[in-house]
Each structure stands twice: as C-alpha cells, then as structure tokens.
N, C-alpha and C. Protein backbone atom coordinates (compact mmCIF):
# COMPACT_ATOMS: atom_id res chain seq x y z
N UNK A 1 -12.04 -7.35 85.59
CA UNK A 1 -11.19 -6.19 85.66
C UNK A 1 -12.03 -4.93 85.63
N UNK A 2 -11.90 -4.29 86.50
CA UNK A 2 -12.40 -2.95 86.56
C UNK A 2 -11.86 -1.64 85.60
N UNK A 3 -12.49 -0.63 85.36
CA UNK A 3 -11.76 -0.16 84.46
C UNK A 3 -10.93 1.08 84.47
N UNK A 4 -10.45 0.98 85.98
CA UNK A 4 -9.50 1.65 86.94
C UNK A 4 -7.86 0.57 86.11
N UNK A 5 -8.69 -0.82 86.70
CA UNK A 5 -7.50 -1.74 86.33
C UNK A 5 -7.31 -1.36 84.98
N UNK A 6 -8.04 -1.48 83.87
CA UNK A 6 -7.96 -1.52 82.66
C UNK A 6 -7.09 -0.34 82.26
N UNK A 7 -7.19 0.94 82.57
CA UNK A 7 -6.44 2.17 82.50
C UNK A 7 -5.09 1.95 83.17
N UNK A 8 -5.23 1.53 84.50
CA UNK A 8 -3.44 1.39 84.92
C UNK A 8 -2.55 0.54 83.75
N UNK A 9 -3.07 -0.39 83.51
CA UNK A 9 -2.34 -1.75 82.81
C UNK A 9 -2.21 -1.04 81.27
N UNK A 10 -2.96 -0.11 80.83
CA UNK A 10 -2.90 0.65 79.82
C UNK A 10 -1.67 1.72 80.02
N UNK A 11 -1.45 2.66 80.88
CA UNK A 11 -0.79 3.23 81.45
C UNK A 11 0.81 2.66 81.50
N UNK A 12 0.77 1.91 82.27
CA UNK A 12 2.29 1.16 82.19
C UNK A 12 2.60 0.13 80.94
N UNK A 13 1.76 0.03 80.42
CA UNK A 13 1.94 -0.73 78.63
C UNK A 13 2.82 0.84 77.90
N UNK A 14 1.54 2.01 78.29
CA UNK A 14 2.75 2.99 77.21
C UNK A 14 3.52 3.35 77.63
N UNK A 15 3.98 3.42 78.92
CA UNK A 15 5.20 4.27 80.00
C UNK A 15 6.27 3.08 78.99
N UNK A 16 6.23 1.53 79.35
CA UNK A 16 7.27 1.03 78.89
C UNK A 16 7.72 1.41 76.82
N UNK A 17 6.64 1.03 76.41
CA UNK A 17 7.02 1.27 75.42
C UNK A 17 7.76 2.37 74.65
N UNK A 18 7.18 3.58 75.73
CA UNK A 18 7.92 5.17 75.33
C UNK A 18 9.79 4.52 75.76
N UNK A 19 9.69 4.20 76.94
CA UNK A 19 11.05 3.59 77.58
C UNK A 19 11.83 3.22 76.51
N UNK A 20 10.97 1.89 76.01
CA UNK A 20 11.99 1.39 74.83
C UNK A 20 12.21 2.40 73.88
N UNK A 21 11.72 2.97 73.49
CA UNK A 21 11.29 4.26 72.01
C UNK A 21 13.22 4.66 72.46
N UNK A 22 13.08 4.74 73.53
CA UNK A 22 14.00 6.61 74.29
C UNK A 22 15.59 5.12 74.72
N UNK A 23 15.22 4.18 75.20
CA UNK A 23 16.49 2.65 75.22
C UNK A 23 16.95 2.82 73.88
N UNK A 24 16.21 2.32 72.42
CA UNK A 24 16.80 2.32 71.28
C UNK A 24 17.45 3.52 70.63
N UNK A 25 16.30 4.78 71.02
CA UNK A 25 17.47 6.41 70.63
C UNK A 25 19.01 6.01 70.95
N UNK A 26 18.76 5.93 72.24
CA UNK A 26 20.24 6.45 72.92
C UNK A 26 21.24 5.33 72.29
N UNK A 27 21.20 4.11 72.02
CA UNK A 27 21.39 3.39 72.29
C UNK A 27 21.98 3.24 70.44
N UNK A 28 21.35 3.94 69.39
CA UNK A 28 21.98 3.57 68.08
C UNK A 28 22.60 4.93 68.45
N UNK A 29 21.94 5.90 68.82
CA UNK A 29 22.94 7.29 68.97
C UNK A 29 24.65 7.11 69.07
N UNK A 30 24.70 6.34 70.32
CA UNK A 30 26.23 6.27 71.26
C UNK A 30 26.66 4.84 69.73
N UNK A 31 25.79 3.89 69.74
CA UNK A 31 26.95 2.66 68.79
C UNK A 31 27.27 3.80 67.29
N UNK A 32 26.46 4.28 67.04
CA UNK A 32 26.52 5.13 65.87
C UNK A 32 28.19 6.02 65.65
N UNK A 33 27.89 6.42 66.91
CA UNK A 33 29.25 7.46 67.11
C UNK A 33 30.34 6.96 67.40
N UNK A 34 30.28 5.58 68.08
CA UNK A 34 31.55 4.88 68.00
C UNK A 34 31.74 4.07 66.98
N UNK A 35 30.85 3.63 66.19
CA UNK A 35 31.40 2.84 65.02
C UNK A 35 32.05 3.74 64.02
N UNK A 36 30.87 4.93 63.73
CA UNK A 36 31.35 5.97 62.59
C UNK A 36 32.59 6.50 63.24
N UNK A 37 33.08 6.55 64.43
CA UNK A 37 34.35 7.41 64.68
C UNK A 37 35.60 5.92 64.35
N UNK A 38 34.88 4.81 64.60
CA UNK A 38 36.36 3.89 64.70
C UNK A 38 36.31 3.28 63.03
N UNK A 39 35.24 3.65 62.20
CA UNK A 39 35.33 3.21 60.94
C UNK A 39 36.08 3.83 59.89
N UNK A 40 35.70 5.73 60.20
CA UNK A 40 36.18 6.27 59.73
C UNK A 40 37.47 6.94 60.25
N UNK A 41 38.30 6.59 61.01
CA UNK A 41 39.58 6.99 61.59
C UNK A 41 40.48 5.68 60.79
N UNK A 42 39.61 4.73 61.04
CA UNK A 42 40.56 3.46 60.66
C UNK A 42 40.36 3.43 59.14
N UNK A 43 39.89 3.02 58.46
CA UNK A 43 39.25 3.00 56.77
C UNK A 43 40.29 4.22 56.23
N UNK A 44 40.10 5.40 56.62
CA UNK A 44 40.77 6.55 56.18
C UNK A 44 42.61 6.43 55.94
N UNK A 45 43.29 5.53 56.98
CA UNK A 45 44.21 5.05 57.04
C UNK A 45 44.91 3.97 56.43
N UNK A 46 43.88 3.38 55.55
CA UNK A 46 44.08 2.02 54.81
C UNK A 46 44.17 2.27 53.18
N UNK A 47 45.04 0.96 52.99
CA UNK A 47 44.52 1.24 51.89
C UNK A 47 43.85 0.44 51.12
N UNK A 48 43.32 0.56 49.78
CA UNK A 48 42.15 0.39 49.17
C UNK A 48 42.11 -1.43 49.46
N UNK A 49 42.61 -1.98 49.13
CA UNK A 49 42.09 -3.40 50.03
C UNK A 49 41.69 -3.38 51.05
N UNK A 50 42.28 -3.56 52.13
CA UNK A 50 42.16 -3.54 53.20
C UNK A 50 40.49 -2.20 53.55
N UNK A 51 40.48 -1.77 53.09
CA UNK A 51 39.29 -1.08 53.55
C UNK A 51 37.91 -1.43 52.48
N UNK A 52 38.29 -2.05 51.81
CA UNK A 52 37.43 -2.85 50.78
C UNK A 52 36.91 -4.27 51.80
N UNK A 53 38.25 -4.94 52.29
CA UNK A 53 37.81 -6.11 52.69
C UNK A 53 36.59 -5.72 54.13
N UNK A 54 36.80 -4.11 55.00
CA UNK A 54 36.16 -4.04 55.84
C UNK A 54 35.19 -3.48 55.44
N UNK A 55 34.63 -3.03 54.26
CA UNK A 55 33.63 -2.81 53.98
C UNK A 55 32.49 -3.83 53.63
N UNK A 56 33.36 -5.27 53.19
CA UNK A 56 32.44 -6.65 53.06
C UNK A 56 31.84 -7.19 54.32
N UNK A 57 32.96 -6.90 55.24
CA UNK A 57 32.89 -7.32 56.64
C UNK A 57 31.38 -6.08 57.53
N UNK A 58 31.16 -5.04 56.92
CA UNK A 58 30.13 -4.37 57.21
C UNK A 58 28.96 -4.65 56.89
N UNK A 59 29.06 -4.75 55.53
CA UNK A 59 27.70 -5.13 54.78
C UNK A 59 27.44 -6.81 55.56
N UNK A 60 28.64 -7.52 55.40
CA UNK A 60 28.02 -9.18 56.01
C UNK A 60 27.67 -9.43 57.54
N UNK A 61 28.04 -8.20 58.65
CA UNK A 61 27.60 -8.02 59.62
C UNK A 61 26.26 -7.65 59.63
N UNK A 62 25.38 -6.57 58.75
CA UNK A 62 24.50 -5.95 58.50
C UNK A 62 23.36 -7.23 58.15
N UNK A 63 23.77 -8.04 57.20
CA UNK A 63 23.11 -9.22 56.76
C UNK A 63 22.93 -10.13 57.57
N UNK A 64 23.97 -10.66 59.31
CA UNK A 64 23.83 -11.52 59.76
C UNK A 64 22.81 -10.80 60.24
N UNK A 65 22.95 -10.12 61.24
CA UNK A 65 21.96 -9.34 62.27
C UNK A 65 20.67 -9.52 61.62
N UNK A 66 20.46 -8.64 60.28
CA UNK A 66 19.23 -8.88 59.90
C UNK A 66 18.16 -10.35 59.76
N UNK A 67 19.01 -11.56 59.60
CA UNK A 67 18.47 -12.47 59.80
C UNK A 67 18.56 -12.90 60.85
N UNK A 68 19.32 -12.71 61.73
CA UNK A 68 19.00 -12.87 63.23
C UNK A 68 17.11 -12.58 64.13
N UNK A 69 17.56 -11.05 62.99
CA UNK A 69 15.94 -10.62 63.11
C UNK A 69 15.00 -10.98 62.70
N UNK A 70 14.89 -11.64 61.79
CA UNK A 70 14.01 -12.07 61.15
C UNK A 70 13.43 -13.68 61.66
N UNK A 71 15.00 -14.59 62.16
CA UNK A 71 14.57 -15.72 62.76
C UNK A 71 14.02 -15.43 63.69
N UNK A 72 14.42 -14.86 64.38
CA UNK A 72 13.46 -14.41 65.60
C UNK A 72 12.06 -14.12 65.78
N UNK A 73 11.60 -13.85 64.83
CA UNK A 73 10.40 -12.92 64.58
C UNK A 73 9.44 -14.41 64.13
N UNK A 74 10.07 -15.19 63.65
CA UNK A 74 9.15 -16.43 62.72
C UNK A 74 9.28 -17.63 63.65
N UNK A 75 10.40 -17.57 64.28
CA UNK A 75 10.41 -19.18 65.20
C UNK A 75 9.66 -19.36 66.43
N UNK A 76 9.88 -20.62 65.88
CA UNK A 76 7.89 -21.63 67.00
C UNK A 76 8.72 -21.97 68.37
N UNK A 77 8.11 -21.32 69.21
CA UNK A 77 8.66 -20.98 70.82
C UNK A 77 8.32 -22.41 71.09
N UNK A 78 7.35 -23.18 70.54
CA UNK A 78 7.27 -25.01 71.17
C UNK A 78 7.88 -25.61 71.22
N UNK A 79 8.79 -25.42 69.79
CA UNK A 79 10.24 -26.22 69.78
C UNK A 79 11.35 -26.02 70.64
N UNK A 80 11.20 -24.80 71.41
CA UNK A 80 12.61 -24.62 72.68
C UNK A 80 12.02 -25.69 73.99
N UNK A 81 10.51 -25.35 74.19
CA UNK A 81 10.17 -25.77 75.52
C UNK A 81 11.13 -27.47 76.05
N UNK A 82 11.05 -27.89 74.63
CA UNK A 82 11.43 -29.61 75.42
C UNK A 82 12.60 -29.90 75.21
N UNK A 83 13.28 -28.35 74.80
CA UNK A 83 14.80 -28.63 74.76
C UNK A 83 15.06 -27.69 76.42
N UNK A 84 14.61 -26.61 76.44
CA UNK A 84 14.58 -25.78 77.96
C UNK A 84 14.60 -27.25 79.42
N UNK A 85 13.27 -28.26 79.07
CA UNK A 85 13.19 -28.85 80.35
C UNK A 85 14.51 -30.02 80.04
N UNK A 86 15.25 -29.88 79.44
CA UNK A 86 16.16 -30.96 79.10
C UNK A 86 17.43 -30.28 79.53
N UNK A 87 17.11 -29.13 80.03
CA UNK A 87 18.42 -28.40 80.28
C UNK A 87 19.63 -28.28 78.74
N UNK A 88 18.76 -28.21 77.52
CA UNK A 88 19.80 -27.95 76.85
C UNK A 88 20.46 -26.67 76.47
N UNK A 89 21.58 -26.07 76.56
CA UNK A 89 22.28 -24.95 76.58
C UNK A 89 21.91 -24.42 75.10
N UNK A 90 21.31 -23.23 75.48
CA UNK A 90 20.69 -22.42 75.10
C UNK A 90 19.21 -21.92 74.84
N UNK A 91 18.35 -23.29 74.65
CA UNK A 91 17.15 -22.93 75.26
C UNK A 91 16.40 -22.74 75.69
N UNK A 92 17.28 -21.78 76.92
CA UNK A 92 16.49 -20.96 77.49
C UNK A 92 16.48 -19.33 77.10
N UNK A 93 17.72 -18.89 76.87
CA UNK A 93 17.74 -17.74 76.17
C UNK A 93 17.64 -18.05 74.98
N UNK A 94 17.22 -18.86 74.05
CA UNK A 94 16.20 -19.11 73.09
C UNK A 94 14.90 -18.57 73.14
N UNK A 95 14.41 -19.01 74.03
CA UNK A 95 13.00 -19.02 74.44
C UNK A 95 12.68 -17.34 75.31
N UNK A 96 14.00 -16.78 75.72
CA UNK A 96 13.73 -15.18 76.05
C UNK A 96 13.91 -14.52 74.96
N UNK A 97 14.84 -15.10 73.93
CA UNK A 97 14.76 -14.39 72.29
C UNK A 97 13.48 -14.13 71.71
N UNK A 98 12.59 -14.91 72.03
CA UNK A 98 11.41 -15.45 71.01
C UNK A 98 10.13 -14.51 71.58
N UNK A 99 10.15 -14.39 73.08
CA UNK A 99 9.22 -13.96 73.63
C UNK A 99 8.93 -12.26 73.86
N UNK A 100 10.78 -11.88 73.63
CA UNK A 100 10.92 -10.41 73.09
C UNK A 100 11.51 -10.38 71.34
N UNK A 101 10.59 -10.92 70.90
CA UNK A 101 10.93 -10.76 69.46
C UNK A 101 10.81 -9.61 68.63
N UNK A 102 9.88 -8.64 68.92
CA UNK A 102 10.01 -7.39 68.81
C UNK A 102 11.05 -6.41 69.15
N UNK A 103 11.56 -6.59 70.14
CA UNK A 103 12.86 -5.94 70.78
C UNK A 103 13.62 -6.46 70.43
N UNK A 104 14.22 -7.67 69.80
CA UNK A 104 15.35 -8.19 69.70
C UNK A 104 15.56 -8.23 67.80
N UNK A 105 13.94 -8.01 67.02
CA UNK A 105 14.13 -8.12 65.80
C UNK A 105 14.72 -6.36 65.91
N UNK A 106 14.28 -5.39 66.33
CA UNK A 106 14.29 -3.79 66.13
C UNK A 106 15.64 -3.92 66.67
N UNK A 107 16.21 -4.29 67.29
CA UNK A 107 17.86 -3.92 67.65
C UNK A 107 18.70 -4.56 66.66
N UNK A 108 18.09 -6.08 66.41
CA UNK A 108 18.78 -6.73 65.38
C UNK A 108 19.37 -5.99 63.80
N UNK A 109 17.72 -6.33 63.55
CA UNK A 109 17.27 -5.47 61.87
C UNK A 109 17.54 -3.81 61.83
N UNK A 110 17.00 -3.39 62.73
CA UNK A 110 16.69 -1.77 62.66
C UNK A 110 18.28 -1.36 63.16
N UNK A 111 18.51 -1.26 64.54
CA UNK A 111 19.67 -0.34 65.07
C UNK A 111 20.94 -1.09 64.45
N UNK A 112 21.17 -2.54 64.22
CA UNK A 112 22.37 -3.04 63.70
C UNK A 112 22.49 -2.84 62.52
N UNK A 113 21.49 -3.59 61.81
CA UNK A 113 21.35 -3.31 60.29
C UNK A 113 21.59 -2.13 59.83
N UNK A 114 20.79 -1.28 60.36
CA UNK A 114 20.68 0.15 59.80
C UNK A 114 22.03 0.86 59.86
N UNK A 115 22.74 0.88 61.07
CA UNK A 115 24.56 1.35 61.57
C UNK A 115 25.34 0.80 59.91
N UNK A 116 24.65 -0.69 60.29
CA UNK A 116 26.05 -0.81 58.92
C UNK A 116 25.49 -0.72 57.65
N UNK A 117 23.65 -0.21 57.33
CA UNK A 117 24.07 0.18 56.53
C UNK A 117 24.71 1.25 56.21
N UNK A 118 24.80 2.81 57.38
CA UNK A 118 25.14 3.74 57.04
C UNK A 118 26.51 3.47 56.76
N UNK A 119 27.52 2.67 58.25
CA UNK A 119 28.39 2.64 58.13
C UNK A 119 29.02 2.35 56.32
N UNK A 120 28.83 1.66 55.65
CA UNK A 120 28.77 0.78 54.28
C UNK A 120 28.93 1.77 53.55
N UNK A 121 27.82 2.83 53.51
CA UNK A 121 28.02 3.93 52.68
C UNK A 121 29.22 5.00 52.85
N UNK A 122 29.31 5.41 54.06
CA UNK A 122 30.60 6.59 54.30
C UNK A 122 32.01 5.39 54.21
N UNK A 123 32.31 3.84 54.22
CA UNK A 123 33.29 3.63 53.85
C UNK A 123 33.32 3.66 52.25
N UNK A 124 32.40 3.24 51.63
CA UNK A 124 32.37 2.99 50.33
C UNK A 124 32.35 4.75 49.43
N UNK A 125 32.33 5.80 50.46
CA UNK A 125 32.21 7.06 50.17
C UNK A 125 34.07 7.18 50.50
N UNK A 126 34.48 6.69 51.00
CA UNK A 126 35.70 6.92 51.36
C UNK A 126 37.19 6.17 50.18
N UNK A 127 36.31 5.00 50.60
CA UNK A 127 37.31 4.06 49.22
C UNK A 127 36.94 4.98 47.95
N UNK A 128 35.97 5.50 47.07
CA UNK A 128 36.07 6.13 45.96
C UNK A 128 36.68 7.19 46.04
N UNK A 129 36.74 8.13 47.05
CA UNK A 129 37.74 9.44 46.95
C UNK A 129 39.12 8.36 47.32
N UNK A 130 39.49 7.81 47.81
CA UNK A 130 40.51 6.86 47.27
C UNK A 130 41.29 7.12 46.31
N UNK A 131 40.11 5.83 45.25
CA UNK A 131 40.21 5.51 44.10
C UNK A 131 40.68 6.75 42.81
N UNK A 132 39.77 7.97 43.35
CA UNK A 132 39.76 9.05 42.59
C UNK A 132 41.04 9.76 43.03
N UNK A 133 41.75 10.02 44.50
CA UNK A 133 42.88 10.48 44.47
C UNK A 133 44.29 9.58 44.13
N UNK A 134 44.20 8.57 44.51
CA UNK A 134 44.98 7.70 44.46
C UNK A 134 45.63 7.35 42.90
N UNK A 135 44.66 6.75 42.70
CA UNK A 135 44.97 6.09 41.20
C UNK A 135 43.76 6.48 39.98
N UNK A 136 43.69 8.00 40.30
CA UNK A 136 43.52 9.07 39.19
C UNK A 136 42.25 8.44 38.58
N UNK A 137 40.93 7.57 39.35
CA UNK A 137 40.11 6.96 38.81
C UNK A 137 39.13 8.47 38.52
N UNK A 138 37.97 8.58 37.62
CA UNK A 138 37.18 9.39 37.42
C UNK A 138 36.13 9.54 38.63
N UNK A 139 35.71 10.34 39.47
CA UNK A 139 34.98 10.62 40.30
C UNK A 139 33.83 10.26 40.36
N UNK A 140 32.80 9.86 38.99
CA UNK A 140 32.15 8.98 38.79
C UNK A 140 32.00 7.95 39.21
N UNK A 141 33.04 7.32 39.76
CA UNK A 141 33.40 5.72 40.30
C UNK A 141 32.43 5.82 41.83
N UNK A 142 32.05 7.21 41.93
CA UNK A 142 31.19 6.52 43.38
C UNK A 142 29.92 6.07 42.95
N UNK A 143 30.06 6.54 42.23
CA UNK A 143 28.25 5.71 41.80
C UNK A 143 28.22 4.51 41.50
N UNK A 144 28.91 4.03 40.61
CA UNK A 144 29.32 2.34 40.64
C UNK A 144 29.56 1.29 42.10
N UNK A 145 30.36 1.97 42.63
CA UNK A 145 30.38 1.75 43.90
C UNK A 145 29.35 1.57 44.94
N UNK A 146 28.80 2.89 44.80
CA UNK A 146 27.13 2.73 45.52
C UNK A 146 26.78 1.78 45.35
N UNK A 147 26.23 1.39 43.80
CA UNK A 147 25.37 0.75 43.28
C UNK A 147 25.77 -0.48 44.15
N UNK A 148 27.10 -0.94 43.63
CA UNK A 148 27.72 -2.77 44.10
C UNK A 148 27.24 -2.33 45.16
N UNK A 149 27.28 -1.59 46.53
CA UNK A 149 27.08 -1.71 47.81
C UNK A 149 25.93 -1.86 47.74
N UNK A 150 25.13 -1.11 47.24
CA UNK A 150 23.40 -1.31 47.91
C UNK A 150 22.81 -2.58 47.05
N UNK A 151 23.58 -2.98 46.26
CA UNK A 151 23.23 -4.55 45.61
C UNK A 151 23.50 -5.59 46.47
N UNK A 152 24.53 -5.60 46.68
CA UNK A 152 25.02 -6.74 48.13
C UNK A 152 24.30 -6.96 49.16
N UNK A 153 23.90 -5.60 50.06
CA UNK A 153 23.29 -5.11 50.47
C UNK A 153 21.62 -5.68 50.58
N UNK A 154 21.31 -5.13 49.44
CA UNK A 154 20.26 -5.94 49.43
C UNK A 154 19.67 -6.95 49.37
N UNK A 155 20.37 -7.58 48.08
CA UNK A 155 20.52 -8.95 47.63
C UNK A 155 20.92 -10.03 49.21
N UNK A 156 21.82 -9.60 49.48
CA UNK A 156 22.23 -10.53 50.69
C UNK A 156 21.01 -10.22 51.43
N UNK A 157 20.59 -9.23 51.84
CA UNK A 157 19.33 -9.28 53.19
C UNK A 157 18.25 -10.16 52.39
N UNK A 158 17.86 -10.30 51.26
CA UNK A 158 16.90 -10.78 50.35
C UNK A 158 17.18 -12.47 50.80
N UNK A 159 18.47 -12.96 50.21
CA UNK A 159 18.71 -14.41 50.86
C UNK A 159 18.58 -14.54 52.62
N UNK A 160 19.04 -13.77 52.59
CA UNK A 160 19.15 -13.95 54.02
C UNK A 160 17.43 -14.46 55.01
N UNK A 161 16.46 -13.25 54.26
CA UNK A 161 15.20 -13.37 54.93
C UNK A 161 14.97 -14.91 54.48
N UNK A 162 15.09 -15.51 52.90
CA UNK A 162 14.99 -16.52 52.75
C UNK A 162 15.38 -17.57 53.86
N UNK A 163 16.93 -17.31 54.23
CA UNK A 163 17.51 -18.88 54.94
C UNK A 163 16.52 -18.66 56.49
N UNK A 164 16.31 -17.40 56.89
CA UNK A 164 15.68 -16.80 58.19
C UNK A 164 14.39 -17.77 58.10
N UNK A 165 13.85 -17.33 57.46
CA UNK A 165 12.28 -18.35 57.27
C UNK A 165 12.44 -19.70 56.98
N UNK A 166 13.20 -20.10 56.85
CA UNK A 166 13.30 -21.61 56.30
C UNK A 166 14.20 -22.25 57.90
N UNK A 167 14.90 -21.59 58.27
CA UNK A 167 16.00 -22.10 59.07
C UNK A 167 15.62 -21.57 60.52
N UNK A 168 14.73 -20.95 60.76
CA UNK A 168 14.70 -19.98 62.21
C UNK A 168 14.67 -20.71 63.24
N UNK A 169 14.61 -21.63 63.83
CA UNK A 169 14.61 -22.79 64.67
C UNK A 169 16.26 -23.13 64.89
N UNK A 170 16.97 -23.18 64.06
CA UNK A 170 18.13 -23.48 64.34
C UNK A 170 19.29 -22.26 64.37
N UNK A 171 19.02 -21.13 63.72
CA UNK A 171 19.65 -19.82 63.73
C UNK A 171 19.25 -19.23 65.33
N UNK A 172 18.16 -19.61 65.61
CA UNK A 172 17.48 -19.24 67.01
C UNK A 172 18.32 -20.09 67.91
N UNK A 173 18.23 -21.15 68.08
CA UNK A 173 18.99 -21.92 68.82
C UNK A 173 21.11 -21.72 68.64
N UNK A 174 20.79 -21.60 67.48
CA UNK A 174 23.00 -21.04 67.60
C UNK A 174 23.12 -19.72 68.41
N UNK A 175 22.27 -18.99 68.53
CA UNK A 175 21.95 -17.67 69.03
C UNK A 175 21.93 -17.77 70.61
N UNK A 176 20.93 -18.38 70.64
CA UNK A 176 20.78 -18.50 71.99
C UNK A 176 22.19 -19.59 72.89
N UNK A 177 22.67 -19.96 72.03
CA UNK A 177 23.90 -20.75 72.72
C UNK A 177 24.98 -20.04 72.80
N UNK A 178 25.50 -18.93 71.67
CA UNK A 178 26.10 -17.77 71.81
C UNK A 178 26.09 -17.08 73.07
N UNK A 179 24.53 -16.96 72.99
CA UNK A 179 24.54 -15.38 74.75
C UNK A 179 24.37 -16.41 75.78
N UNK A 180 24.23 -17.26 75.50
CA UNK A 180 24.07 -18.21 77.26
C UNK A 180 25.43 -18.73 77.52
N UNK A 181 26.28 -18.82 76.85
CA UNK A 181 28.10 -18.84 76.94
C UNK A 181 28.00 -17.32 77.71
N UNK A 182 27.83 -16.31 77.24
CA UNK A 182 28.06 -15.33 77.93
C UNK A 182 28.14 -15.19 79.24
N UNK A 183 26.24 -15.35 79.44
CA UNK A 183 25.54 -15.56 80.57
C UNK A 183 25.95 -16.70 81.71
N UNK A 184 26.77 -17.71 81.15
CA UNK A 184 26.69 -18.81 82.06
C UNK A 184 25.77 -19.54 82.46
N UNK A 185 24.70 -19.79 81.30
CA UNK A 185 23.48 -20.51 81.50
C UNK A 185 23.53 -21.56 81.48
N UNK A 186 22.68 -22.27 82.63
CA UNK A 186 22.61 -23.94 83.36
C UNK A 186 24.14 -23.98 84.06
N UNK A 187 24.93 -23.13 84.38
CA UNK A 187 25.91 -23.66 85.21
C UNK A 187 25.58 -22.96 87.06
C-alpha cells in the first residue's frame, strides 16, 4: 500500500465515523422528542398507578436494550457461522449484529438506554408532584422516588450485564430472529 492509499482509506474511515457521530445526534434528538412528548402528554393524564406501572415498563425497556448491548459486544461470531450455513433463521442477522457491535451496542446502551433513562426521571418527576398534589404527600417524596428509580435502574443494568456475559450467544441469537422476522430472512 502506498501511502496515497494509506491516507485515502484513512480519510473515508473518518468521513464515516463523523457520519455515524451526526446518524446517532439526529437520531436520539427526533426518538427523544417523541418519546418525551408521548410520555409526558400520556403519564400527565394518568393516574398514579397506571403511570407507575409505565414507569417500570421504562426503566425494564432501558435494562433490556442495555443488555442487548452488552451481548453484542461479548458474543463469539464462530458460533453463528455453522448456524448461518445451515440456513438457520436468524443467523445471519446475528452475525451482522456482531460485526457492527459498536453501532449496535451505542444505539442499544447509549441512545436507548440513555432516552429511558431520562425518560424514567421526568415520569418519576411527574408521579411525585402527583403524589404531592393529589394525596397531600410531602414534596420530599421526590427524592425517595429518585432514589427507588436510579436503584432499579441500576441494579437491573448491573444483573443484566451479568446475564449479558454469561448468556450472549443466545440473547444474540433471540435478537437476531426478532429482526430477520422483520426482514424476511431466508425466505
């Protein structure tokens, strides 16, 4: 390789990567604004159950994704190959999971994760003025609240990386059978 070549191939390595940088902006920007507009229009309208139960449903979305990301990031691309030449449904977009594992852990972990965690907080900011108008709780109650959220929160992503590393081979493969239903893969 000459080092004409060496500079082009350098060149279009950072053109793409800026690409992705400016793909993921836009891209938590717009889910951002539609989740926070359909979380908080809807949540605001509920009451304290019901926006409790969708606040579990945030945080346990936040937790799948994240181990989504994480299997991704750890699973052995050898194990798809002799399921791929077997034509078994899904790995093959198994095996495109694995090979953009960087892109697929940062959308996973980072832009999903991250949405619900914000999302998590402005509902759990919402249920305590609730609590505090509703049924005359002390205003204090958001901090308790916090707390349970960013415990769950964490705690769950904590197991989660656990089952991710232990299990990524088969979380990889339910995954990839998911989007190849989509896709219509092997038909």
């Amino acid at each position: 390789m000459t080092i004409n070549e060496v500079k082009t191939k350098k060149e279009k390595t950072d053109k793409g990567h800026w690409k992705w940088i400016i793909e993921v902006f836009i891209m938590t920007f717009a889910l951002s604004i539609c989740f926070s507009f359909i979380s908080t229009n809807g949540v605001s309208k509920l009451d304290i159950i019901p926006a409790t139960l969708i606040l579990f449903i945030v945080i346990f979305i936040g937790i799948l994704f994240d181990i989504i990301g994480v299997a991704v990031t750890v699973a052995n691309e050898e194990e798809f190959h002799a399921k791929a030449t077997k034509k078994a449904v899904g790995a093959k977009t198994a095996l495109v999971l694995i090979k953009n594992s960087a892109k697929v852990a940062n959308v996973c972990a980072d832009v999903i994760g991250d949405i619900c965690g914000v999302l998590s907080g402005a509902i759990s900011a919402m249920i305590s003025l609730k609590l505090t108008n509703e049924l005359g709780m002390p205003s204090s109650i958001q901090f308790a609240i916090s707390a349970v959220v960013a415990a769950l929160t964490v705690g769950g992503k904590a197991i989660g990386k656990e089952i991710a590393n232990k299990e990524s081979t088969q979380i990889v493969y339910i995954v990839g059978k998911i989007i190849s239903n989509f896709k219509n893969e092997n038909k």
